[in-house]
N, C-alpha and C. Protein backbone atom coordinates (compact mmCIF):
# COMPACT_ATOMS: atom_id res chain seq x y z
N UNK A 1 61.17 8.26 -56.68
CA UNK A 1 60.40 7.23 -56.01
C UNK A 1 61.25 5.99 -55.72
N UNK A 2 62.60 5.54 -56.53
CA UNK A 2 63.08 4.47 -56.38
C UNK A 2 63.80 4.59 -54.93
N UNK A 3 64.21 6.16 -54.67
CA UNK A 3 65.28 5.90 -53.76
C UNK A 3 64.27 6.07 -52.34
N UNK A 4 63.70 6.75 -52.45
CA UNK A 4 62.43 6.09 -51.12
C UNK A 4 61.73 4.57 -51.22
N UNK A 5 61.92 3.97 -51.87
CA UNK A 5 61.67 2.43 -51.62
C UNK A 5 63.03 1.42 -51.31
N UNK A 6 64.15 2.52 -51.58
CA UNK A 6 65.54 2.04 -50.87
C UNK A 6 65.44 1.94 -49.57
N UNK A 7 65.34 3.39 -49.37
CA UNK A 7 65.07 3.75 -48.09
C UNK A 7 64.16 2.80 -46.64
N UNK A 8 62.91 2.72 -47.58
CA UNK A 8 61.81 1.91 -46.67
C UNK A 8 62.84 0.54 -46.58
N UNK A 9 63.36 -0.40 -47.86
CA UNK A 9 63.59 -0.88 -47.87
C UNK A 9 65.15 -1.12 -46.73
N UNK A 10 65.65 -0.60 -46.48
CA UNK A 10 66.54 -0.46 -45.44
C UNK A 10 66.47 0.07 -44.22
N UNK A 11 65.34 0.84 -44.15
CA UNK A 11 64.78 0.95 -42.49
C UNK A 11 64.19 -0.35 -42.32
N UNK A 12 63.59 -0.68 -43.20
CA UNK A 12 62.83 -2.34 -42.75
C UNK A 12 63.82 -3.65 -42.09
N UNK A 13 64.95 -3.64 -42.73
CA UNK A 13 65.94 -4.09 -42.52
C UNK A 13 66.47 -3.75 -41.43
N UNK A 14 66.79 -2.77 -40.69
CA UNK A 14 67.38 -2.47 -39.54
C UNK A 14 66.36 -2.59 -38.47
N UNK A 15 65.41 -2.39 -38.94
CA UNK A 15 63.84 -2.86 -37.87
C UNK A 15 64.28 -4.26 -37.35
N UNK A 16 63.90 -5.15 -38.92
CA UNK A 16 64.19 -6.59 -38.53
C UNK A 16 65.44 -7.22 -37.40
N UNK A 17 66.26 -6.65 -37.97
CA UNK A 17 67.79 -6.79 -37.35
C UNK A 17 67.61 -6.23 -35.64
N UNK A 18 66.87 -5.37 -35.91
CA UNK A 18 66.68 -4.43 -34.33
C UNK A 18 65.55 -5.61 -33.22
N UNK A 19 64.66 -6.24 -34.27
CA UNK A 19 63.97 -7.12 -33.42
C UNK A 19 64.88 -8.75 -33.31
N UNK A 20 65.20 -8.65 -34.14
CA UNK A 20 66.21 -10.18 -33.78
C UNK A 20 67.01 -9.72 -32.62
N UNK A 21 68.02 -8.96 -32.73
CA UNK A 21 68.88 -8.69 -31.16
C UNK A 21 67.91 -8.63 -29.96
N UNK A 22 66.54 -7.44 -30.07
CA UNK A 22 66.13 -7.52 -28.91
C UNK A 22 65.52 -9.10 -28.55
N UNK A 23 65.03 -10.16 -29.22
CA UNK A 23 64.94 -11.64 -28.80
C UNK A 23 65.77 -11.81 -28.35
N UNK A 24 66.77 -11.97 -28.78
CA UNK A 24 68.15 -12.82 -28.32
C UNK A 24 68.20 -12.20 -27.16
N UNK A 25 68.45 -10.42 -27.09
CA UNK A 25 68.51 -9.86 -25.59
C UNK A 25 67.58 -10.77 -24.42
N UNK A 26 66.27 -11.03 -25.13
CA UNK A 26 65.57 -11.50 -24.02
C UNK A 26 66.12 -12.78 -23.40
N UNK A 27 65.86 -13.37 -24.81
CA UNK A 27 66.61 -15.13 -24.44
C UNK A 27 67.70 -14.97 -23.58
N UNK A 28 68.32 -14.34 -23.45
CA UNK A 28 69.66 -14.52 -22.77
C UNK A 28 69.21 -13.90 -21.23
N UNK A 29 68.80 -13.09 -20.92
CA UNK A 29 68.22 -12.71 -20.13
C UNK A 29 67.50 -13.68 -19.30
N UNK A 30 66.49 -14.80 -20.21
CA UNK A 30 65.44 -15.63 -19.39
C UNK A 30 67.37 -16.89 -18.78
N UNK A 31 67.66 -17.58 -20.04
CA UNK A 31 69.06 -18.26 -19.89
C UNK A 31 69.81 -17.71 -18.37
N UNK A 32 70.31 -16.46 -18.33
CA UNK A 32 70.73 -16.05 -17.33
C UNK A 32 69.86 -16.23 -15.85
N UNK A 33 68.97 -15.91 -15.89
CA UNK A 33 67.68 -16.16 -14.81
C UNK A 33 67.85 -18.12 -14.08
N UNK A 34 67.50 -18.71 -15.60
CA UNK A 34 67.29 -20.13 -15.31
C UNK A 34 68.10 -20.71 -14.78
N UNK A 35 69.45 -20.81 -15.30
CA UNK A 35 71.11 -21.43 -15.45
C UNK A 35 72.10 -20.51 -14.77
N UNK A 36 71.90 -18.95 -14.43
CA UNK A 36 72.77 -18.17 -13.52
C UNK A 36 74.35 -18.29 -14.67
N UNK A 37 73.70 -18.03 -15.73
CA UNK A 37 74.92 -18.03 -16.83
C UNK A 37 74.36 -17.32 -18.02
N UNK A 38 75.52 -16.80 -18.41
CA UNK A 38 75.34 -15.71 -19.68
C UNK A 38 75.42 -17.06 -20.77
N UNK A 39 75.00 -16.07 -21.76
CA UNK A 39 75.31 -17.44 -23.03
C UNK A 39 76.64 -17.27 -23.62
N UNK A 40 77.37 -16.65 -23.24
CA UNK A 40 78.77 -16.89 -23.37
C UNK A 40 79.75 -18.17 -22.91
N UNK A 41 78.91 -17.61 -21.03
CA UNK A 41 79.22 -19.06 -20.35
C UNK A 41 78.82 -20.43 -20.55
N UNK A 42 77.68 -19.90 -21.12
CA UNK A 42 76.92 -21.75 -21.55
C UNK A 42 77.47 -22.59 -22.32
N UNK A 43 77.77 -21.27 -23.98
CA UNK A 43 78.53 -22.03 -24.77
C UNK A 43 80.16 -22.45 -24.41
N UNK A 44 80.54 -21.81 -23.42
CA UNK A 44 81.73 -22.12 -23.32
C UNK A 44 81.94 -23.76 -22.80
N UNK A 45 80.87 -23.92 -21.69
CA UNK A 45 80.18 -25.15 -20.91
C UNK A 45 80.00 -26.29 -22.14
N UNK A 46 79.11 -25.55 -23.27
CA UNK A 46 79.21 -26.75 -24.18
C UNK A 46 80.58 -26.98 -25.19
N UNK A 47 81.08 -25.96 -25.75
CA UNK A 47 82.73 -26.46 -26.21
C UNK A 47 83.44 -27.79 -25.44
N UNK A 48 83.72 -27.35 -24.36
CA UNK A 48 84.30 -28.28 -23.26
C UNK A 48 83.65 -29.68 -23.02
N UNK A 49 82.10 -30.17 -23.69
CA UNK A 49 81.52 -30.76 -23.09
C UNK A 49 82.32 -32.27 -23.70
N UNK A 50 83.10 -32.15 -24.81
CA UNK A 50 83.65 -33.58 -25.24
C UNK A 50 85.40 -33.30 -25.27
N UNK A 51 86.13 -32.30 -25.26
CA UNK A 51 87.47 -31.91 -25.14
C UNK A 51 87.46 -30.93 -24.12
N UNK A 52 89.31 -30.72 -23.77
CA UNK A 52 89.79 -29.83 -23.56
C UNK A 52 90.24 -29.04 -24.67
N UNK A 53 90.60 -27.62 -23.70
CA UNK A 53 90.64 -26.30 -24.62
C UNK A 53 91.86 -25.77 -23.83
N UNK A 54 92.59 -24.96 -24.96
CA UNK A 54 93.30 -23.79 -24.34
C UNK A 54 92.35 -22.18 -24.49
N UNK A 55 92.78 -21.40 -23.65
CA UNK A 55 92.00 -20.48 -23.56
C UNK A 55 92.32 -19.39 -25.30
N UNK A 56 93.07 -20.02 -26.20
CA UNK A 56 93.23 -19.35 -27.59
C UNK A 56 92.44 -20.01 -28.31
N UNK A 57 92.27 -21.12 -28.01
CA UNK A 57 91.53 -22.45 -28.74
C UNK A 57 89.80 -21.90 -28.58
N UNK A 58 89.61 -21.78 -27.16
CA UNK A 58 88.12 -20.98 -26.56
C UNK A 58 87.89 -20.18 -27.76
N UNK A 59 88.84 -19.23 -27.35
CA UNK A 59 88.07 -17.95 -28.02
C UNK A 59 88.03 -17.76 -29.44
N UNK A 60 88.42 -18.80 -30.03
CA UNK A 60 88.51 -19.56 -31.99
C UNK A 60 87.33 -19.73 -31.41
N UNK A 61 86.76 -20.94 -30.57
CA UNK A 61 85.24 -21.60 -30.85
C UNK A 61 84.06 -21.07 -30.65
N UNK A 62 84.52 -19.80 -29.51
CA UNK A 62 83.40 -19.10 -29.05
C UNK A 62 83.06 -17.85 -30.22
N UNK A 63 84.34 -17.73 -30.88
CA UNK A 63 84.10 -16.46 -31.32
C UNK A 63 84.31 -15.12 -31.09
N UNK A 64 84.98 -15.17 -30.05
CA UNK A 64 85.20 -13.97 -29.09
C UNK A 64 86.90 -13.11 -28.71
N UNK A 65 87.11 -12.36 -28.23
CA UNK A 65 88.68 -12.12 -28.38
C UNK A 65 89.12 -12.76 -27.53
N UNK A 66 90.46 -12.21 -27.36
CA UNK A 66 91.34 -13.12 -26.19
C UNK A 66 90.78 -12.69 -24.66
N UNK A 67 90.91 -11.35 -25.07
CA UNK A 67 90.44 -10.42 -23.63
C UNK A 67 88.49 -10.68 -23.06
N UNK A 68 88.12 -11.10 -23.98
CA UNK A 68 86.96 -11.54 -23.85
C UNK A 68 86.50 -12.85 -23.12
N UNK A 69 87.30 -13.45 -23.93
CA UNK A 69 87.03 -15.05 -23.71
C UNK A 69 87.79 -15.43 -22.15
N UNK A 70 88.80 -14.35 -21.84
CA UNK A 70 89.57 -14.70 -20.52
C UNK A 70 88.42 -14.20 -19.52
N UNK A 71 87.57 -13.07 -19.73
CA UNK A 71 86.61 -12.93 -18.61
C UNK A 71 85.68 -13.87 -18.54
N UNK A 72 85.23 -14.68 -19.61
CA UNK A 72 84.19 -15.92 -19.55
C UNK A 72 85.12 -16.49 -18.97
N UNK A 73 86.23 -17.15 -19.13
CA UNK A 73 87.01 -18.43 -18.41
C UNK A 73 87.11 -17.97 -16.83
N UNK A 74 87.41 -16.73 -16.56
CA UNK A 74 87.43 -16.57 -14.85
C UNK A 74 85.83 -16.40 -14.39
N UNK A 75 85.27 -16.06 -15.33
CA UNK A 75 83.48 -15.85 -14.65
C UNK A 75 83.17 -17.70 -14.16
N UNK A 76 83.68 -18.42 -15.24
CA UNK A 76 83.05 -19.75 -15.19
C UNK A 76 83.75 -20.17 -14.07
N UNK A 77 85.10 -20.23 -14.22
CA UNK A 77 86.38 -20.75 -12.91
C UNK A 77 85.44 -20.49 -11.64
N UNK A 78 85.43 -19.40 -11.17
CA UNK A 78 84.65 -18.75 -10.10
C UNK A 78 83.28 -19.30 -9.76
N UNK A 79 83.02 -19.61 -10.29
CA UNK A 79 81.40 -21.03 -10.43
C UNK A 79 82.08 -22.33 -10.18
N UNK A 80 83.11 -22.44 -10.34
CA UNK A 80 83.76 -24.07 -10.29
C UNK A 80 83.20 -24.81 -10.81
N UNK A 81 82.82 -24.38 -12.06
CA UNK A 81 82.40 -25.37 -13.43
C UNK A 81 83.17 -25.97 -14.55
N UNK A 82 84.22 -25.00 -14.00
CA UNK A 82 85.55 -25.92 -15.38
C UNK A 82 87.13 -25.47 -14.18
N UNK A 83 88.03 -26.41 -14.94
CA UNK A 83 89.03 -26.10 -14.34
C UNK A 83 90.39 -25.89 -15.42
N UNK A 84 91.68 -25.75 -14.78
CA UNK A 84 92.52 -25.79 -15.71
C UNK A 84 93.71 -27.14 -15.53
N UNK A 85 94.13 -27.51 -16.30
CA UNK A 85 94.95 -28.25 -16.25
C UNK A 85 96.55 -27.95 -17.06
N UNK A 86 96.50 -28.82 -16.97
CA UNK A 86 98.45 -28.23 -17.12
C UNK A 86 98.97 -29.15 -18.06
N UNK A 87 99.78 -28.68 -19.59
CA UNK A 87 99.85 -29.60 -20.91
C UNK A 87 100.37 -30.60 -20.58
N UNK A 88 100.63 -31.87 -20.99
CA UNK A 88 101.31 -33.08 -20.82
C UNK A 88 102.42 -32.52 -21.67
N UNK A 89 102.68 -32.10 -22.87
CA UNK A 89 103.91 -31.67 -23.50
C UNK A 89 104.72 -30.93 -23.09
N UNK A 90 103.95 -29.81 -23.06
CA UNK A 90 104.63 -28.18 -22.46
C UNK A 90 104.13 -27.72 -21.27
N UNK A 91 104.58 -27.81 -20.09
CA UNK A 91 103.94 -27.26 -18.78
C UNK A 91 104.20 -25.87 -18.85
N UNK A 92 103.89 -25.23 -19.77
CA UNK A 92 103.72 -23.91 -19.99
C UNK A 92 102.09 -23.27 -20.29
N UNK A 93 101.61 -24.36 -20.98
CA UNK A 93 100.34 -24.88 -21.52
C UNK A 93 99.06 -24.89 -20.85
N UNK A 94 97.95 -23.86 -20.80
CA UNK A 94 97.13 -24.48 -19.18
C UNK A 94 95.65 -24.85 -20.38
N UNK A 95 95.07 -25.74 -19.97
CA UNK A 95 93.91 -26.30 -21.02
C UNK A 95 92.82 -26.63 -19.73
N UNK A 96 91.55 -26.04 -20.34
CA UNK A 96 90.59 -26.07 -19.26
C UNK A 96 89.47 -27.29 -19.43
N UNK A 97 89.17 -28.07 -18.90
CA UNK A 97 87.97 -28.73 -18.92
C UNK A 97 86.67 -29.05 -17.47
N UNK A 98 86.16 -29.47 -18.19
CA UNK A 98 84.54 -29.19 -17.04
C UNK A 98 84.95 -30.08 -15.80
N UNK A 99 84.34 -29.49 -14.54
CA UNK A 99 84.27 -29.69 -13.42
C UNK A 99 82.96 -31.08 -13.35
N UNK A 100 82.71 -31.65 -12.32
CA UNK A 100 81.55 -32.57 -12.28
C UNK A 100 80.85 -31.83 -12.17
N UNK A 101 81.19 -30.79 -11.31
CA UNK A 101 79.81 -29.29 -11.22
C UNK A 101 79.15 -28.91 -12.47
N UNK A 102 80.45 -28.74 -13.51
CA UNK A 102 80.52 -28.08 -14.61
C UNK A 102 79.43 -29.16 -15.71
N UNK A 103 79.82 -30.59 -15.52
CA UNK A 103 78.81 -31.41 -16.59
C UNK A 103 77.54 -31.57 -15.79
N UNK A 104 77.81 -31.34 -14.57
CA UNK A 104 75.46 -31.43 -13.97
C UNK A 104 75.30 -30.04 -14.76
N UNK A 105 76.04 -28.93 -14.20
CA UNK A 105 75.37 -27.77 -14.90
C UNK A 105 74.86 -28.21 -16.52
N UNK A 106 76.28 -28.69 -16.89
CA UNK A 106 75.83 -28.60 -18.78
C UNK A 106 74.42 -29.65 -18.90
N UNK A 107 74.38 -30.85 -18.08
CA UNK A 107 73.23 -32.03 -18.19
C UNK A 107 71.76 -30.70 -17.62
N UNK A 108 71.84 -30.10 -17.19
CA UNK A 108 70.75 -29.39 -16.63
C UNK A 108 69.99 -28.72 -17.39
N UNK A 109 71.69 -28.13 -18.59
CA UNK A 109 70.64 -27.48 -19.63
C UNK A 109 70.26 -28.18 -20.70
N UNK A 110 71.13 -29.04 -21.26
CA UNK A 110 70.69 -30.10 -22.52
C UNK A 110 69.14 -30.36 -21.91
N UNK A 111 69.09 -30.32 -21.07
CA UNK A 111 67.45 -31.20 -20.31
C UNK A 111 66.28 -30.53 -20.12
N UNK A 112 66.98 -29.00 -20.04
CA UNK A 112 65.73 -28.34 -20.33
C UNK A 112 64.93 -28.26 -21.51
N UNK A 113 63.78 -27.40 -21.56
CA UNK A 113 63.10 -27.03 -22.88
C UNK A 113 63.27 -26.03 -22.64
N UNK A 114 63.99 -25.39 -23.99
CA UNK A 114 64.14 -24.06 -24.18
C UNK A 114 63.27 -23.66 -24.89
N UNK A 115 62.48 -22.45 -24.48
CA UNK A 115 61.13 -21.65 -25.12
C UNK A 115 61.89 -20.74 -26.08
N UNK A 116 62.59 -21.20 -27.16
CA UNK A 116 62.74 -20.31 -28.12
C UNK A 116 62.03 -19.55 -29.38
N UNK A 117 61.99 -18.03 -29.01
CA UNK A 117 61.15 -17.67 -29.69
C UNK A 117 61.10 -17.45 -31.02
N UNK A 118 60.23 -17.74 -31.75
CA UNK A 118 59.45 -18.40 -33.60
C UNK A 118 61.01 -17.00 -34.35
N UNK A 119 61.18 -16.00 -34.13
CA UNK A 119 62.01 -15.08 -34.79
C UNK A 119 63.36 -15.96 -34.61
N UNK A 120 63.95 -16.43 -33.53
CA UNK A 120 64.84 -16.95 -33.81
C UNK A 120 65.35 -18.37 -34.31
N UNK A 121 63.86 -19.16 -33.98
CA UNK A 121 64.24 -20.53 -34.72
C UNK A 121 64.37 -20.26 -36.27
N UNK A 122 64.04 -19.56 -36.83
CA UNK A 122 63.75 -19.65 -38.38
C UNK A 122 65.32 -18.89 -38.29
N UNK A 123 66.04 -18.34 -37.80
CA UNK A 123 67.52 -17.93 -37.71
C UNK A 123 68.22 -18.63 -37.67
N UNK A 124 68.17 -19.85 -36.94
CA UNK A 124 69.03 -20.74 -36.03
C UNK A 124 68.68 -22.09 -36.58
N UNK A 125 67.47 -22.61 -36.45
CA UNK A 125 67.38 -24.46 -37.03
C UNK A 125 67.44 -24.01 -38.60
N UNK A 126 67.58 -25.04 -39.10
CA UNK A 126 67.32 -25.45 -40.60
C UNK A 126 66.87 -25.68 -40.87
């Protein structure tokens, strides 16, 4: 009997886990709809919103690999929401920051209300 209440007890768990992703799937989904940006791109939009970044630096903040984080940086480029610039030290160096496009976009979303749903605030606020 113990190891069938393991059991329940860990299908329940992958349930839970299975309904948290599908939220987030949605959220990102409605995000994409509203803003015409993945939440990859958003957060990338907000990193940038007080510094520049190098694209190794990105993908430390985002979380993401190198090869990853370079398709968010050309998805966003291609929107002309951030740009690159070139190091003052090492002109080897390219460091990206937001376009004026790039901070209305980011002011557009700080300004919205985001309908986030009750499964993920209890994830996410404190």
């Amino acid at each position: 009997m113990m190891a069938n209440n393991t059991n329940n007890s860990q299908v329940n768990t992958l349930c839970q886990i299975r309904d948290l992703y599908r939220t987030i799937y949605e959220f990102e989904l409605n995000f994409q709809r509203t803003y015409d940006l993945g939440l990859n791109e958003g957060m990338l939009l907000c990193s940038l919103n007080t510094q520049k970044y190098s694209s190794n630096e990105l993908a430390a903040v985002l979380g993401l690999s190198n090869s990853n984080t370079s398709k968010v940086i050309k998805s966003v480029e291609k929107k002309k929401l951030i740009k690159r610039i070139v190091g003052k030290d090492d002109k080897r160096q390219m460091y990206f920051t937001l376009t004026e496009l790039g901070r209305k976009k980011l002011e557009s979303i700080k300004c919205a209300e985001f309908n986030i749903p009750e499964s993920l605030k209890t994830a996410i606020l404190p």
